[in-house]
C-alpha atoms as a PDB file:
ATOM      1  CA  UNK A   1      35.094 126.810  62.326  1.00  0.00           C
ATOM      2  CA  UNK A   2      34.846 129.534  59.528  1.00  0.00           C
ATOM      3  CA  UNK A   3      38.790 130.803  60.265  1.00  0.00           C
ATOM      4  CA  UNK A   4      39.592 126.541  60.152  1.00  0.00           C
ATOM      5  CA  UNK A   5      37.596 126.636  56.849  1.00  0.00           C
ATOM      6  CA  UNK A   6      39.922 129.956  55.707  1.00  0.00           C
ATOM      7  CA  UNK A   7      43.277 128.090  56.412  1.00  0.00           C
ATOM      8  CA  UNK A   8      42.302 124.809  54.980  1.00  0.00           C
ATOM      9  CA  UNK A   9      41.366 126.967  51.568  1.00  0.00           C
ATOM     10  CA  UNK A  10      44.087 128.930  52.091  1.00  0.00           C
ATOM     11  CA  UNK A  11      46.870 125.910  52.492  1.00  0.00           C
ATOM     12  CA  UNK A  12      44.472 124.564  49.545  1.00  0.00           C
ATOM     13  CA  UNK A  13      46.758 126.927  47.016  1.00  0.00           C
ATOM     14  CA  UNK A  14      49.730 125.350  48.442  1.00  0.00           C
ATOM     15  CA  UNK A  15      48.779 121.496  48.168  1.00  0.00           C
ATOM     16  CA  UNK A  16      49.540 119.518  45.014  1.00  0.00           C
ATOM     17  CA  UNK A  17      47.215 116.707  45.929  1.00  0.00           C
ATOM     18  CA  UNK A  18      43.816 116.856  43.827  1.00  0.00           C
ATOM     19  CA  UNK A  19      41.748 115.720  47.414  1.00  0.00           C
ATOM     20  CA  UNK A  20      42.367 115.926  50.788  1.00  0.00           C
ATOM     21  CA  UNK A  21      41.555 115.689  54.238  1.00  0.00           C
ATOM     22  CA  UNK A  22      42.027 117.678  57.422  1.00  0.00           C
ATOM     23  CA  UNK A  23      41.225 117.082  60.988  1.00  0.00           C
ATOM     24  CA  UNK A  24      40.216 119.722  63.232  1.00  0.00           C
ATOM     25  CA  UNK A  25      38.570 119.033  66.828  1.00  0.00           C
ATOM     26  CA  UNK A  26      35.439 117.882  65.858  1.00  0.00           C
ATOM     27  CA  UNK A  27      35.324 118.066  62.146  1.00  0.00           C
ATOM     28  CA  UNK A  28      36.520 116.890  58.867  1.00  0.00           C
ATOM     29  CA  UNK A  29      37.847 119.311  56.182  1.00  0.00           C
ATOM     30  CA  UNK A  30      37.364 117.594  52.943  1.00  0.00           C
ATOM     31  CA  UNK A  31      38.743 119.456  50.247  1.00  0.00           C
ATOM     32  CA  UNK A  32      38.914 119.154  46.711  1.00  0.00           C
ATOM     33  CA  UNK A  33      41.170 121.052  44.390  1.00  0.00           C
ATOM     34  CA  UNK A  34      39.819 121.867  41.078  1.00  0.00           C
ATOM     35  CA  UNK A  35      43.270 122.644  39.257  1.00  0.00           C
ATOM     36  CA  UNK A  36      46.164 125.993  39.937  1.00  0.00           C
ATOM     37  CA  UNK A  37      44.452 129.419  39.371  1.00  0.00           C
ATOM     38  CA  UNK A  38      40.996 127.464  39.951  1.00  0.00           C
ATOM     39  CA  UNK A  39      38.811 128.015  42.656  1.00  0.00           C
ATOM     40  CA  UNK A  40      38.663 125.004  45.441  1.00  0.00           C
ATOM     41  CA  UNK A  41      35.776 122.990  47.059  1.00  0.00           C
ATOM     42  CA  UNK A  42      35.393 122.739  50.852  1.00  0.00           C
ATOM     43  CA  UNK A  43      32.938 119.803  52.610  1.00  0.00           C
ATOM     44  CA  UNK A  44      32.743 120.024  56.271  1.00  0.00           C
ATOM     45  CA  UNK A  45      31.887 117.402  58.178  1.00  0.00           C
ATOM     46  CA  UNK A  46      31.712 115.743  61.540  1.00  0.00           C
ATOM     47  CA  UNK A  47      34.100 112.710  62.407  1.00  0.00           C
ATOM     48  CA  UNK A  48      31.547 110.014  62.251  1.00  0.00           C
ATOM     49  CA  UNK A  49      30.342 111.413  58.659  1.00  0.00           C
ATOM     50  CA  UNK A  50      32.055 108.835  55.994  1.00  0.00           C
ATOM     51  CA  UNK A  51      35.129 110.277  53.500  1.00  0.00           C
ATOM     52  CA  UNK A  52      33.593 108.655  50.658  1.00  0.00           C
ATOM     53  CA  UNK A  53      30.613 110.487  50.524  1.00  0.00           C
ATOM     54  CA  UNK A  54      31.871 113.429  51.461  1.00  0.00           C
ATOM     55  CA  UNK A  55      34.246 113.417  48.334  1.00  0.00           C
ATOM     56  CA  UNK A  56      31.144 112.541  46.074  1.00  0.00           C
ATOM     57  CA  UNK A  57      29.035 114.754  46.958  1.00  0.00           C
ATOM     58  CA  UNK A  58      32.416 116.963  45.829  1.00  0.00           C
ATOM     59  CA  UNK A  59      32.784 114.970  42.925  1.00  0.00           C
ATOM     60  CA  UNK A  60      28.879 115.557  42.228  1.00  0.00           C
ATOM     61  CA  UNK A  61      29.661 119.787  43.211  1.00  0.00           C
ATOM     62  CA  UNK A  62      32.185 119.812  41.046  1.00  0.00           C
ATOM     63  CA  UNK A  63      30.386 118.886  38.140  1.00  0.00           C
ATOM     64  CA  UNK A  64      27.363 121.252  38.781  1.00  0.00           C
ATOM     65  CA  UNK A  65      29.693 124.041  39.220  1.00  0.00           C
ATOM     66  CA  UNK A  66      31.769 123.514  35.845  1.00  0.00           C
ATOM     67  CA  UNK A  67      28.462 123.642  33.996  1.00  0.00           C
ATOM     68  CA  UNK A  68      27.948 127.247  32.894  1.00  0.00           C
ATOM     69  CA  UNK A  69      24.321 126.732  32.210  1.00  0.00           C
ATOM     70  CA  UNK A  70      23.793 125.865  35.643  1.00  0.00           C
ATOM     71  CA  UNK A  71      25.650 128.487  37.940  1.00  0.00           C
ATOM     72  CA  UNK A  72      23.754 130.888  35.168  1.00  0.00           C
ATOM     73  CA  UNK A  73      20.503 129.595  36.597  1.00  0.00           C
ATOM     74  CA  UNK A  74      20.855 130.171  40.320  1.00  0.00           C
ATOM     75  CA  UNK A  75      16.941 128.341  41.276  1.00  0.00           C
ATOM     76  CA  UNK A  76      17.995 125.497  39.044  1.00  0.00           C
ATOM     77  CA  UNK A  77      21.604 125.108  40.787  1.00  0.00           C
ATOM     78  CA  UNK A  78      20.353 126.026  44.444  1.00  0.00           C
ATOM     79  CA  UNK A  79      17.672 122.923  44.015  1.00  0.00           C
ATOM     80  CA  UNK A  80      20.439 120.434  42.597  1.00  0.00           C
ATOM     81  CA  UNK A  81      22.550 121.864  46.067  1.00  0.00           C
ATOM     82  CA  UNK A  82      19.367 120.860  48.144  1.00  0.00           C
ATOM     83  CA  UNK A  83      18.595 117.300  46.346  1.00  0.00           C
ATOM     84  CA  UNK A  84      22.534 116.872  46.555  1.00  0.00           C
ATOM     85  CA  UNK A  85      22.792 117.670  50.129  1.00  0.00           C
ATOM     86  CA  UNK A  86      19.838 115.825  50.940  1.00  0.00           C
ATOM     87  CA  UNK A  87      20.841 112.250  49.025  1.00  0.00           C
ATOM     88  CA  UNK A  88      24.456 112.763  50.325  1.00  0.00           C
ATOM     89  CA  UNK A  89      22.710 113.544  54.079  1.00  0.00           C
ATOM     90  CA  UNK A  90      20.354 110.623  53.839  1.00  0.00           C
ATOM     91  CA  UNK A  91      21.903 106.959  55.237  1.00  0.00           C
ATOM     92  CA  UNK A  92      19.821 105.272  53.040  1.00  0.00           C
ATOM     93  CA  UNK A  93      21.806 106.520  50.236  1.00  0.00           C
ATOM     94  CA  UNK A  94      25.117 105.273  51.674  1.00  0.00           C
ATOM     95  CA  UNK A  95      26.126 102.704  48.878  1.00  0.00           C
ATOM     96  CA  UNK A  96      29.953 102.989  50.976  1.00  0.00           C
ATOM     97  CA  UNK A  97      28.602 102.185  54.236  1.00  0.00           C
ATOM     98  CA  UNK A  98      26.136  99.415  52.887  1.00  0.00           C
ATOM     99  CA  UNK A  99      29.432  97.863  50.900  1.00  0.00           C
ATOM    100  CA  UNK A 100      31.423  98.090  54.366  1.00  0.00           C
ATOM    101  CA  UNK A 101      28.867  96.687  55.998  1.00  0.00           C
ATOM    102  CA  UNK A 102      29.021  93.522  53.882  1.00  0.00           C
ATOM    103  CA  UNK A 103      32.815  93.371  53.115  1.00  0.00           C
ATOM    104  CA  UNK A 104      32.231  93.329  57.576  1.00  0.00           C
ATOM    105  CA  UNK A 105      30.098  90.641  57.213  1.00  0.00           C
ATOM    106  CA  UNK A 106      32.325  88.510  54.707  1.00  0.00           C
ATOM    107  CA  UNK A 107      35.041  89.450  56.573  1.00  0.00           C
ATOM    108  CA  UNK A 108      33.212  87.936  59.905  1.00  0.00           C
ATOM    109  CA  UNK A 109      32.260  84.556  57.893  1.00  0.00           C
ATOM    110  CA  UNK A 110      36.019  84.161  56.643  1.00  0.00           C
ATOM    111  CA  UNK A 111      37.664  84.186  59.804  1.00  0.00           C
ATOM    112  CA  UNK A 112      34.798  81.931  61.429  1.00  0.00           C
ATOM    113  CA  UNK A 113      35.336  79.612  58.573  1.00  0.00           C
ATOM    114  CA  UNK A 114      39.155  79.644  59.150  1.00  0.00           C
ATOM    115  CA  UNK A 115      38.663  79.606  62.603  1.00  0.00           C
ATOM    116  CA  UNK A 116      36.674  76.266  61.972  1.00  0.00           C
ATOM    117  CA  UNK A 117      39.527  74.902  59.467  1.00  0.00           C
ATOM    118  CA  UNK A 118      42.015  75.861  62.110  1.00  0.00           C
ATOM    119  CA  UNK A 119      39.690  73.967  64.610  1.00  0.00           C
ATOM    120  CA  UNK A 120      39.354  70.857  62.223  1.00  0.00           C
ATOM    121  CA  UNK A 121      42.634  70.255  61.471  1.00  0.00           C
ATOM    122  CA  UNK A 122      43.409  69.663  64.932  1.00  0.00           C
ATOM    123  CA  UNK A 123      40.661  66.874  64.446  1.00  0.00           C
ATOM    124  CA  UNK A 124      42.635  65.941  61.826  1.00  0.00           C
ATOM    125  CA  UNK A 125      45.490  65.576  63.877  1.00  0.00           C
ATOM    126  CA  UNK A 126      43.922  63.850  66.491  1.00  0.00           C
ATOM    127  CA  UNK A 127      42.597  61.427  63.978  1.00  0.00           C
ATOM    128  CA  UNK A 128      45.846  60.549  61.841  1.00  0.00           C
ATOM    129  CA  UNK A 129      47.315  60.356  65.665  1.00  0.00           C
ATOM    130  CA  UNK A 130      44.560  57.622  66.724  1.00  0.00           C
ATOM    131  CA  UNK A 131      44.954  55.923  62.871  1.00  0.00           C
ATOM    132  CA  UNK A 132      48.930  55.669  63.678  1.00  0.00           C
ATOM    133  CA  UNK A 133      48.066  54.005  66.981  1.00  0.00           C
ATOM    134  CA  UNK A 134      45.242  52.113  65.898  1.00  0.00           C
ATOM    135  CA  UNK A 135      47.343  50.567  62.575  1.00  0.00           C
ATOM    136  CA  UNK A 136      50.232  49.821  65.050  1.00  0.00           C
ATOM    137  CA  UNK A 137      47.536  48.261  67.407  1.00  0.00           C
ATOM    138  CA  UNK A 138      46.447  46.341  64.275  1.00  0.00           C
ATOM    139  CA  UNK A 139      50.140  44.961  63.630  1.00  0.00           C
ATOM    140  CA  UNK A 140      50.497  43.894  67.457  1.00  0.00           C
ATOM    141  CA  UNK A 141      47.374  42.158  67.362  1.00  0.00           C
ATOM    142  CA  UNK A 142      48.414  39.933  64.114  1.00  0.00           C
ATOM    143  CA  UNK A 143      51.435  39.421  65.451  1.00  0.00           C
ATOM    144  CA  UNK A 144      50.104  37.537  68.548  1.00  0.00           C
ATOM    145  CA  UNK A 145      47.599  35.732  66.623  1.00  0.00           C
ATOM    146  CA  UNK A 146      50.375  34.715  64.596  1.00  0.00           C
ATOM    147  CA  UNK A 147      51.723  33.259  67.491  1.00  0.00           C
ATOM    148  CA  UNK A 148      49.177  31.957  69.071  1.00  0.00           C
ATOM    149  CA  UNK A 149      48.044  29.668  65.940  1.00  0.00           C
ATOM    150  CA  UNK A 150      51.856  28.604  65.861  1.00  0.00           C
ATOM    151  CA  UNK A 151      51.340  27.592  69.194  1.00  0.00           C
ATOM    152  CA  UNK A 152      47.791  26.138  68.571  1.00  0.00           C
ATOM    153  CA  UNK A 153      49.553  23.841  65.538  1.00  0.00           C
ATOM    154  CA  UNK A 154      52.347  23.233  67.707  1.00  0.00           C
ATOM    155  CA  UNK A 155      50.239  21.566  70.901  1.00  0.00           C
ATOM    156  CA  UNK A 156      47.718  19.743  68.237  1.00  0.00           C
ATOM    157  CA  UNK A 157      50.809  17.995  66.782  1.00  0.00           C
ATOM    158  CA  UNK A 158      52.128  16.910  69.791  1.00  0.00           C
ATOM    159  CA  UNK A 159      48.329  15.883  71.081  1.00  0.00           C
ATOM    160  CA  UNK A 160      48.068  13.860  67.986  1.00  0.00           C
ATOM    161  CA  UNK A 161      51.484  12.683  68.446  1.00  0.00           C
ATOM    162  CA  UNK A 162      50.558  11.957  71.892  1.00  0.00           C
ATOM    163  CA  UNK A 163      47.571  10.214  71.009  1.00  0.00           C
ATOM    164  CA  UNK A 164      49.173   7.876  68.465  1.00  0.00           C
ATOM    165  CA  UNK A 165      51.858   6.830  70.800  1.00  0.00           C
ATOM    166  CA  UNK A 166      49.014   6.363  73.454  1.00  0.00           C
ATOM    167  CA  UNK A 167      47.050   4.088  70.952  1.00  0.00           C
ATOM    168  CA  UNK A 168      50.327   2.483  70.106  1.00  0.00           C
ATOM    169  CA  UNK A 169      50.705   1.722  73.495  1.00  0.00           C
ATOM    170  CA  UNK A 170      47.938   0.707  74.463  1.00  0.00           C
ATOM    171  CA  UNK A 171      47.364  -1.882  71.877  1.00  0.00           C
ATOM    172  CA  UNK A 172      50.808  -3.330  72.841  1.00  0.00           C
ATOM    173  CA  UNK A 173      49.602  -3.825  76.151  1.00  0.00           C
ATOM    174  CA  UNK A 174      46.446  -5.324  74.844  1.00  0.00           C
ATOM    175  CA  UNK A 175      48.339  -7.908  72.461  1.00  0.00           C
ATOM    176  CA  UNK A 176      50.813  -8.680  74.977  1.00  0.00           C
ATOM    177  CA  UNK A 177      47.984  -9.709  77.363  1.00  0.00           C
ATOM    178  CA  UNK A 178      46.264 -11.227  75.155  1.00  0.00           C
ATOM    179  CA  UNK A 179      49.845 -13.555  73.935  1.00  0.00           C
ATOM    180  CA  UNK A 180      50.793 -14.210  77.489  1.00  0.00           C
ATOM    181  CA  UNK A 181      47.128 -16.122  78.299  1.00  0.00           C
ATOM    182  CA  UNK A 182      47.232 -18.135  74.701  1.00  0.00           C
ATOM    183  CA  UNK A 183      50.883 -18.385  74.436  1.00  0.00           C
ATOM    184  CA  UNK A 184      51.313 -16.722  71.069  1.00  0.00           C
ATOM    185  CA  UNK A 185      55.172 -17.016  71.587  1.00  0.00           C
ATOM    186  CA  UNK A 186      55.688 -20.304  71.590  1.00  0.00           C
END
């Protein structure tokens, strides 16, 4: 691991980008480059151990190491190494992996709510389907009762009609009976 370490902060003269990471076999190599002619920072890590924090706690380094006052005082800057390490160490403290966590779970809700609009709008489907049929339906049915009151008018006229003529008839019969016996002709 330490003659890894030596290449990656040796190609770390060569490299124009300000951060970066390399992959050995089991570790990370996350290295920060403070500038040319400047010395450059080196945090390894294993694979499971998150970039972000990696690169603060680099960020944080960084910042203790540019202070003069503080790499004067070598207690003072050995106990900000130790907190540092510590609160970069600690998964409580892993504001990145709490914030991936929940874009996760938004993530997960999304797609079950588009899987449920997806779902739905084959309802939807389904329904403006049944409408269509159901509105046709509709129009069939008022087209037969259309013709079945047509047909209703139609057979009450010529039941009336019939009954008239009946009545008609039947009172000619009656009068004519009645004219034959009495001799209303005469």
């Amino acid at each position: 691991m330490k003659a890894t370490a030596r290449q990656v902060l040796q190609g770390a003269s060569r490299t124009t980008a300000s951060r970066a990471t390399f992959h050995s076999a089991d570790n990370l190599f996350n290295l920060q480059s403070l500038g040319e002619g400047k010395p450059a920072l080196l945090c390894v890590t294993n694979q499971a151990f998150p970039r972000l924090t990696a690169f603060y706690f680099l960020d944080t380094l960084q910042s203790l190491v540019s202070s003069a006052a503080m790499v004067r005082d070598r207690m003072r800057l050995d106990a900000e190494l130790r907190r540092l390490a510590e609160k970069c160490s600690d998964p409580k403290n892993d504001k990145f992996g709490k914030l991936r966590d929940e874009i996760d779970q938004v993530k997960n809700t999304m797609l079950d709510n588009v899987d449920r609009v997806v779902e739905r709008q084959g309802h939807v489907e389904d329904l403006v389907g049944k409408t269509s049929d159901l509105r046709q339906a509709t129009k069939n049915f008022q087209l037969g009762a259309t013709e079945i009151k047509k047909a209703s008018n139609s057979r009450r006229i010529w039941l009336t009609v019939g009954v008239v003529v009946m009545v008609i008839v039947i009172l000619a019969v009656i009068i004519l009976v009645i004219c034959s016996k009495e001799g209303c002709w005469k």
